[in-house]
C-alpha atoms as a PDB file:
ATOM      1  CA  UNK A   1     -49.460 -69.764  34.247  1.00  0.00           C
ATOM      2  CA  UNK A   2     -50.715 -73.071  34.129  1.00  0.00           C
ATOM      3  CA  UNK A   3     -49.205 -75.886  36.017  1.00  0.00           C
ATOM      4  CA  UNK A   4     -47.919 -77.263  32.649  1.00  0.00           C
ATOM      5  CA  UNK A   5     -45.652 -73.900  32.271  1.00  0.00           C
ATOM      6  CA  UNK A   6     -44.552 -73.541  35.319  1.00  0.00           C
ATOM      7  CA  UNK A   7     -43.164 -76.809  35.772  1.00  0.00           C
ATOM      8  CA  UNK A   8     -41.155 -76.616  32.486  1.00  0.00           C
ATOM      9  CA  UNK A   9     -39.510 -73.395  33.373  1.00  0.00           C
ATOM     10  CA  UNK A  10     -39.027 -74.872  36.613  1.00  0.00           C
ATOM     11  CA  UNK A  11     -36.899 -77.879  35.150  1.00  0.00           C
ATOM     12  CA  UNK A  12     -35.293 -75.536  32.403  1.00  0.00           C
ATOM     13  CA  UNK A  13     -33.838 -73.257  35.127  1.00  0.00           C
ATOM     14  CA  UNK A  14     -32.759 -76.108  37.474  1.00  0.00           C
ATOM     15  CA  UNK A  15     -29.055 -75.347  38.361  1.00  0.00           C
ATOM     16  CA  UNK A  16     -28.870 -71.801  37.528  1.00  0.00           C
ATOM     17  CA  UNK A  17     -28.438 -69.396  40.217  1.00  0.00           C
ATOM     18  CA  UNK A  18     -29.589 -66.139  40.977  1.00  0.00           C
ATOM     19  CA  UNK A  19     -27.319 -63.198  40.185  1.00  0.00           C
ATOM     20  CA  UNK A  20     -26.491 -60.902  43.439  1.00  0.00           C
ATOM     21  CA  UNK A  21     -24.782 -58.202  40.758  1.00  0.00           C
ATOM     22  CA  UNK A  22     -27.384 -56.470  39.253  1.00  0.00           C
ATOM     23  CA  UNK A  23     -25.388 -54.538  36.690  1.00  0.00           C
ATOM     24  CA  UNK A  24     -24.857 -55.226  32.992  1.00  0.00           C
ATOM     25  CA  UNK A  25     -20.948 -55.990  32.633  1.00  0.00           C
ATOM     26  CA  UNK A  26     -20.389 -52.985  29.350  1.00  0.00           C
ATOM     27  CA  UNK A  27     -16.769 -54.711  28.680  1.00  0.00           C
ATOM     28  CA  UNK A  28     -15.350 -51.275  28.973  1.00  0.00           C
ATOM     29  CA  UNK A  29     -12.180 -51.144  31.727  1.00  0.00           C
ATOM     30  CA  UNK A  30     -12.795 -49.098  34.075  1.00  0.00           C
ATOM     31  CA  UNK A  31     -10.749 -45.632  34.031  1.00  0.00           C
ATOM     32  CA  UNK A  32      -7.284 -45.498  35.988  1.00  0.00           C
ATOM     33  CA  UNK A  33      -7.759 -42.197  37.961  1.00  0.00           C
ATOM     34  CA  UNK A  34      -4.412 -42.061  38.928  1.00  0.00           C
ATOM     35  CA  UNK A  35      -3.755 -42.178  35.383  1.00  0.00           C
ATOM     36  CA  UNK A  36      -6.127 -39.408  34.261  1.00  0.00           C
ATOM     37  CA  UNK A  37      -5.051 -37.276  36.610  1.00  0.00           C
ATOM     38  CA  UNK A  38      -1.122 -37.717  35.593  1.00  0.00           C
ATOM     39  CA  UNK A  39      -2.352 -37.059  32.197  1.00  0.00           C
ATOM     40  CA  UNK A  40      -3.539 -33.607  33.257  1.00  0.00           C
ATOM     41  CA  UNK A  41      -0.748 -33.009  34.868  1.00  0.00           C
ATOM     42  CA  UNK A  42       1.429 -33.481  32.178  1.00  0.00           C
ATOM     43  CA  UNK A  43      -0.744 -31.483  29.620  1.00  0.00           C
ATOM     44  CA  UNK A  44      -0.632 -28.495  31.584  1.00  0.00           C
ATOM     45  CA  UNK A  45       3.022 -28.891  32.487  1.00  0.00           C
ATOM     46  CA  UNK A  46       3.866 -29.310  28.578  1.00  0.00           C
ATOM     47  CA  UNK A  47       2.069 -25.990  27.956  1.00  0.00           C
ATOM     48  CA  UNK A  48       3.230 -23.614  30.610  1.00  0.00           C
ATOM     49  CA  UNK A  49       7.042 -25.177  29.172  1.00  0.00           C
ATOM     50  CA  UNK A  50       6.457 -23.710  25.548  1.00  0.00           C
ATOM     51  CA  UNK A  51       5.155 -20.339  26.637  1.00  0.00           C
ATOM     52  CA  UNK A  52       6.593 -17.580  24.997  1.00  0.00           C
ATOM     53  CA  UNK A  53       9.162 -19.259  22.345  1.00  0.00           C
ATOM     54  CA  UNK A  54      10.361 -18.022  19.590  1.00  0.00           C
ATOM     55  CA  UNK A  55       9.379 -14.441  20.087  1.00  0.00           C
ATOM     56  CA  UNK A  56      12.575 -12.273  20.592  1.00  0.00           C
ATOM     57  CA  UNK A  57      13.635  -8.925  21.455  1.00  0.00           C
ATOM     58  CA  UNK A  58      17.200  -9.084  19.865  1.00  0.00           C
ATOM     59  CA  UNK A  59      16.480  -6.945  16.769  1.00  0.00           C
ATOM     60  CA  UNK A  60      13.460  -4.588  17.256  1.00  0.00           C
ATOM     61  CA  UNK A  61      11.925  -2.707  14.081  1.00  0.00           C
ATOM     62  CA  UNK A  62      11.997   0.760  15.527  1.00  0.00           C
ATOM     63  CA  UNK A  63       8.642   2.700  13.761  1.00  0.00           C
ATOM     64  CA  UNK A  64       7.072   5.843  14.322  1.00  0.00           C
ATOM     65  CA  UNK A  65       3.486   6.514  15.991  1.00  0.00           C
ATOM     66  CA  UNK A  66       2.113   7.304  12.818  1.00  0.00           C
ATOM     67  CA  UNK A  67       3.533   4.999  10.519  1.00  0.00           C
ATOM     68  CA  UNK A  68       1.218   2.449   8.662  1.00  0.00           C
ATOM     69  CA  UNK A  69       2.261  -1.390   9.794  1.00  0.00           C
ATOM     70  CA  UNK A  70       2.350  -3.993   6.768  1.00  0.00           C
ATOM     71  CA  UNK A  71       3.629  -7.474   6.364  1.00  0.00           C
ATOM     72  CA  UNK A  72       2.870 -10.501   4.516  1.00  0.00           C
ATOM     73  CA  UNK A  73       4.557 -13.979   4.769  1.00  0.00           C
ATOM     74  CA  UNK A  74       5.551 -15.486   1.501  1.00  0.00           C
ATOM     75  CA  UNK A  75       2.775 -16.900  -0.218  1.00  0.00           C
ATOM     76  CA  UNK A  76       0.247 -15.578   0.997  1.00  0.00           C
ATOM     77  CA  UNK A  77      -2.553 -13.832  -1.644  1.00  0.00           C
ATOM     78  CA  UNK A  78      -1.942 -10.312  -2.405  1.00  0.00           C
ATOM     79  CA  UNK A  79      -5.869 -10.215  -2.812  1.00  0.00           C
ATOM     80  CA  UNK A  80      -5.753 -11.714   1.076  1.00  0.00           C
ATOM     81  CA  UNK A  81      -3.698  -8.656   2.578  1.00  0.00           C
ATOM     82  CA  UNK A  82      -5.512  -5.841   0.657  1.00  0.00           C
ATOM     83  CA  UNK A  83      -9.190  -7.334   2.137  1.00  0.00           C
ATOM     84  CA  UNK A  84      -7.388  -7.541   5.328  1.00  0.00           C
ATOM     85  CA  UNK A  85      -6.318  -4.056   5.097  1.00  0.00           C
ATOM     86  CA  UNK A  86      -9.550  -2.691   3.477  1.00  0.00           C
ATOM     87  CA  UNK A  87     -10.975  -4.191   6.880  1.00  0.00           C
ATOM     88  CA  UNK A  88     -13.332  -6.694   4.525  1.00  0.00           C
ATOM     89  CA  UNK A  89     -11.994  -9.532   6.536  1.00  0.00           C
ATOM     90  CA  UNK A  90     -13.895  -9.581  10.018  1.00  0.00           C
ATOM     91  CA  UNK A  91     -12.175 -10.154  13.126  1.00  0.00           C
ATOM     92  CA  UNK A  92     -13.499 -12.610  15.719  1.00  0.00           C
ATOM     93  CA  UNK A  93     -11.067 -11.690  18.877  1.00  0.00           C
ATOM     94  CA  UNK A  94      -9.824  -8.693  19.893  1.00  0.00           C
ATOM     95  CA  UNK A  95      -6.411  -7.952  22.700  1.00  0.00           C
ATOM     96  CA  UNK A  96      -5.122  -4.548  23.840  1.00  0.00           C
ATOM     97  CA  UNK A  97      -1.872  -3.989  25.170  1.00  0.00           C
ATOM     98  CA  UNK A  98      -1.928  -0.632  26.541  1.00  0.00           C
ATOM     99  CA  UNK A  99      -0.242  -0.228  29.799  1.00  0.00           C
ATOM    100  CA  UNK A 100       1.887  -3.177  29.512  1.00  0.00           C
ATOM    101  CA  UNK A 101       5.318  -3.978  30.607  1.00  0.00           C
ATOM    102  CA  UNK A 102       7.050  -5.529  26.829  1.00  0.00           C
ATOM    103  CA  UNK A 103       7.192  -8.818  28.878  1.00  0.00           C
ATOM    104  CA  UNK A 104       3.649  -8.889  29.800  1.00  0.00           C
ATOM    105  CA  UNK A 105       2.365  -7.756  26.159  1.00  0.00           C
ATOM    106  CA  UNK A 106       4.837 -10.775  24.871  1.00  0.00           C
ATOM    107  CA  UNK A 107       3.072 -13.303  27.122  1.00  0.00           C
ATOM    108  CA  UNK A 108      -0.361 -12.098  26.551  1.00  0.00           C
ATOM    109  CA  UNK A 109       0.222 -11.614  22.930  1.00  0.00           C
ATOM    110  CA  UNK A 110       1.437 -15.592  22.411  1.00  0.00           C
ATOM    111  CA  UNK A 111      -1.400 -16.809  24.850  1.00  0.00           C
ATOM    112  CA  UNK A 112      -4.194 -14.813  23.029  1.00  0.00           C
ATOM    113  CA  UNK A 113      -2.884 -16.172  19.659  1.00  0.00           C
ATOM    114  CA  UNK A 114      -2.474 -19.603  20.749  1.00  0.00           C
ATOM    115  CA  UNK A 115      -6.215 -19.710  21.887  1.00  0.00           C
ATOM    116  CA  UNK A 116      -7.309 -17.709  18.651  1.00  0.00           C
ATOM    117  CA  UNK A 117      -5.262 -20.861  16.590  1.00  0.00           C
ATOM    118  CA  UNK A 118      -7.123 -23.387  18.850  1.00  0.00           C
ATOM    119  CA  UNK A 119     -10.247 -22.294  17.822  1.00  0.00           C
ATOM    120  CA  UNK A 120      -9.668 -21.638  14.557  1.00  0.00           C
ATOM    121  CA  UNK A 121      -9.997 -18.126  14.300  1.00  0.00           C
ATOM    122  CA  UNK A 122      -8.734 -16.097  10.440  1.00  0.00           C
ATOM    123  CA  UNK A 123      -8.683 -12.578  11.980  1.00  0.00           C
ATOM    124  CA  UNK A 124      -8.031 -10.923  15.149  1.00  0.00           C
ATOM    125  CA  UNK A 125      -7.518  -7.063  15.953  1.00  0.00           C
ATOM    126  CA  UNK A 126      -4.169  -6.157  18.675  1.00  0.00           C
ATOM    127  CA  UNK A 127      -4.361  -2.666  19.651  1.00  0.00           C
ATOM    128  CA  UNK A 128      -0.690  -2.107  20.789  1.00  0.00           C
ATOM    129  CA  UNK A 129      -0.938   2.371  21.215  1.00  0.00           C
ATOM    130  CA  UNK A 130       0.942   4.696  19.598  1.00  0.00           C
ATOM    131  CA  UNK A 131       2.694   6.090  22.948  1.00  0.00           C
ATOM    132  CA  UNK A 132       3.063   9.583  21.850  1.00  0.00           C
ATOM    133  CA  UNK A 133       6.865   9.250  24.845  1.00  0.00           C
ATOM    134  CA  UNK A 134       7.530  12.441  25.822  1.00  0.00           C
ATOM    135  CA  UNK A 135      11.011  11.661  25.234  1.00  0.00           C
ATOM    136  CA  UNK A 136      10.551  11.737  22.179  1.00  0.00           C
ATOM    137  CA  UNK A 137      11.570   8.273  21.256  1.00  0.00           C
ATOM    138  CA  UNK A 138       9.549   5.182  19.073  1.00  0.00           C
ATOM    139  CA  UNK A 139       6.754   3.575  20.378  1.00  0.00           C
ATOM    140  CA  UNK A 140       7.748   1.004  22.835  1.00  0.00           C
ATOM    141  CA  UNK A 141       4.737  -1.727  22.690  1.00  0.00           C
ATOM    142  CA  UNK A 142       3.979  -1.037  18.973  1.00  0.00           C
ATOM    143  CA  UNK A 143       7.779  -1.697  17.756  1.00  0.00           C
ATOM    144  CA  UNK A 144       7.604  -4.996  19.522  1.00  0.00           C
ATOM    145  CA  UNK A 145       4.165  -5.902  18.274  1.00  0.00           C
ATOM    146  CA  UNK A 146       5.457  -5.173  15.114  1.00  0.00           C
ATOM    147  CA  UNK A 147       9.110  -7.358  14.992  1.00  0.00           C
ATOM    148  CA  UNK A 148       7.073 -10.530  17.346  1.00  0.00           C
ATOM    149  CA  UNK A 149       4.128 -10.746  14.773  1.00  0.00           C
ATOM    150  CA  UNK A 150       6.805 -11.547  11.720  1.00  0.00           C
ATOM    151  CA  UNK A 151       8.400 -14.063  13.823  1.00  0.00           C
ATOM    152  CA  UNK A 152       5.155 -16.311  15.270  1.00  0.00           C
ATOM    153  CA  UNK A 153       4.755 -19.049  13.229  1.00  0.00           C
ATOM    154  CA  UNK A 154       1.109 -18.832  13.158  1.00  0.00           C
ATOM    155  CA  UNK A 155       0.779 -15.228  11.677  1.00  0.00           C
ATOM    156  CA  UNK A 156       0.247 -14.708   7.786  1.00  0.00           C
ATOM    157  CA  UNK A 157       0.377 -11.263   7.972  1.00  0.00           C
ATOM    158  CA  UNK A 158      -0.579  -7.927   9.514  1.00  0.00           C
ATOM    159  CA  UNK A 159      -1.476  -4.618   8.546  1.00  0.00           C
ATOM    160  CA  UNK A 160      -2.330  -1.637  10.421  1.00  0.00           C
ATOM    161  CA  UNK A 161      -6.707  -1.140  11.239  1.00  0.00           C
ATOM    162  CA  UNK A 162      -9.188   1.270   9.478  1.00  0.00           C
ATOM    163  CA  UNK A 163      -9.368   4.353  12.073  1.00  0.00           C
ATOM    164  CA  UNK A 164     -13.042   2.724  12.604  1.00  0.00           C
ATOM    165  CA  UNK A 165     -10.935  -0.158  14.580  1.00  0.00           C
ATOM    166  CA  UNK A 166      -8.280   1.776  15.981  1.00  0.00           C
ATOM    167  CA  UNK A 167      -5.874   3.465  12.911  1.00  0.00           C
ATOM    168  CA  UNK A 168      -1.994   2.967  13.115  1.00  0.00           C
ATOM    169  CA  UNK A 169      -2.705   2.486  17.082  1.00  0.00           C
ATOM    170  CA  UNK A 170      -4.273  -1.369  16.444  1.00  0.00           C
ATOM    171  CA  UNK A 171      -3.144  -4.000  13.681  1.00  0.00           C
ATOM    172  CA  UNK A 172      -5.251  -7.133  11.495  1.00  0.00           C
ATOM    173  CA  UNK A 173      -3.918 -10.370  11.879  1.00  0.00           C
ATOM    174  CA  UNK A 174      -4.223 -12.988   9.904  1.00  0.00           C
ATOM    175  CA  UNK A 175      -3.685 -16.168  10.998  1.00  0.00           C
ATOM    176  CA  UNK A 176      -3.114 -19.668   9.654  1.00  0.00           C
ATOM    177  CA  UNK A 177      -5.711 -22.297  10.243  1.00  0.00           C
ATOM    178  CA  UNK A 178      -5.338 -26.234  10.119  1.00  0.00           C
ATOM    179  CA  UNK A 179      -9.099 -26.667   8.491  1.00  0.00           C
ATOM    180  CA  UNK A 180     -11.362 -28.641  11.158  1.00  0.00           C
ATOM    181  CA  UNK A 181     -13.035 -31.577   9.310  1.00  0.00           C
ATOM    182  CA  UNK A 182     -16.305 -31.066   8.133  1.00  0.00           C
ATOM    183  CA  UNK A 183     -16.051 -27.589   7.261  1.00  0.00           C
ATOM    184  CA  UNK A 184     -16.414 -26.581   3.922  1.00  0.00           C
ATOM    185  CA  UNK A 185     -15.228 -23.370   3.007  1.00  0.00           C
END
């Protein structure tokens, strides 16, 4: 630099002083992590409170091992429940239930359809059994599946599988979904 230079800059930067901070200030406020973390808290607290509501046991639909499971909430296509039940509409989940107590198939059953909802999922497969009792009475599990499916607000309908996917032993679901933005379909 010539002299010249140097001795302007010098008298342009006379008073200024030298930052010790060498980080750009972004504006942004810096996070509360007691706040965050009460956040979290209450998120998971607010879940674990709505677990299995809505889904009751006070009138059961007694049916047989054998017998065929349909049901359609008003309003929903005709067109939609025969694909469903033609097995044209693939199914992107899958739960079985054999082997559970009726309060642990209730639980699982409203967790696994509140994920399926949160991602958006049309069609899932439950395979509740048949339980062939030897005491000759209805299926336990499948009875259940059958009355809690009518009463979750998220279900559309149901209908029993092709034997491919399980027969009368397993049931299609569809469920609603809210439409993410940006899909077109």
């Amino acid at each position: 630099m010539p002299d010249d230079d140097f001795s302007s800059f010098a008298s342009e930067m006379r008073g200024v002083r030298r930052l010790v901070d060498d980080h750009a200030d972004t504006g942004k406020p810096r996070t509360d992590r007691q706040q965050v973390v009460k956040r979290r808290e209450a998120a998971i607290q607010s879940t674990a409170a709505i677990k299995v509501d809505g889904l009751s046991d006070q009138f059961i639909i007694d049916v047989g091992a054998e017998d065929e499971l349909y049901w359609a909430r008003d309003g929903v296509q005709d067109s939609q429940i025969r694909k469903l039940k033609a097995g044209q509409i693939p199914f992107d989940g899958s739960l079985d239930l054999h082997g559970m107590t009726v309060e642990k198939a209730r639980a699982t059953l409203w967790d696994f359809i509140a994920e399926a909802t949160k991602f958006e999922v049309r069609c899932v497969r439950i395979t509740h059994g048949k339980a062939a009792r030897l005491d000759g009475r209805r299926p336990l599990i499948k009875s259940h599946v059958n009355t809690w499916l009518r009463q979750h607000s998220q279900v559309l309908g149901f209908v029993s599988c092709q034997p491919r996917h399980g027969g009368t032993g397993a049931v299609y679901v569809l469920l609603k979904r809210t439409m993410l933005e940006g899909r077109d379909e």
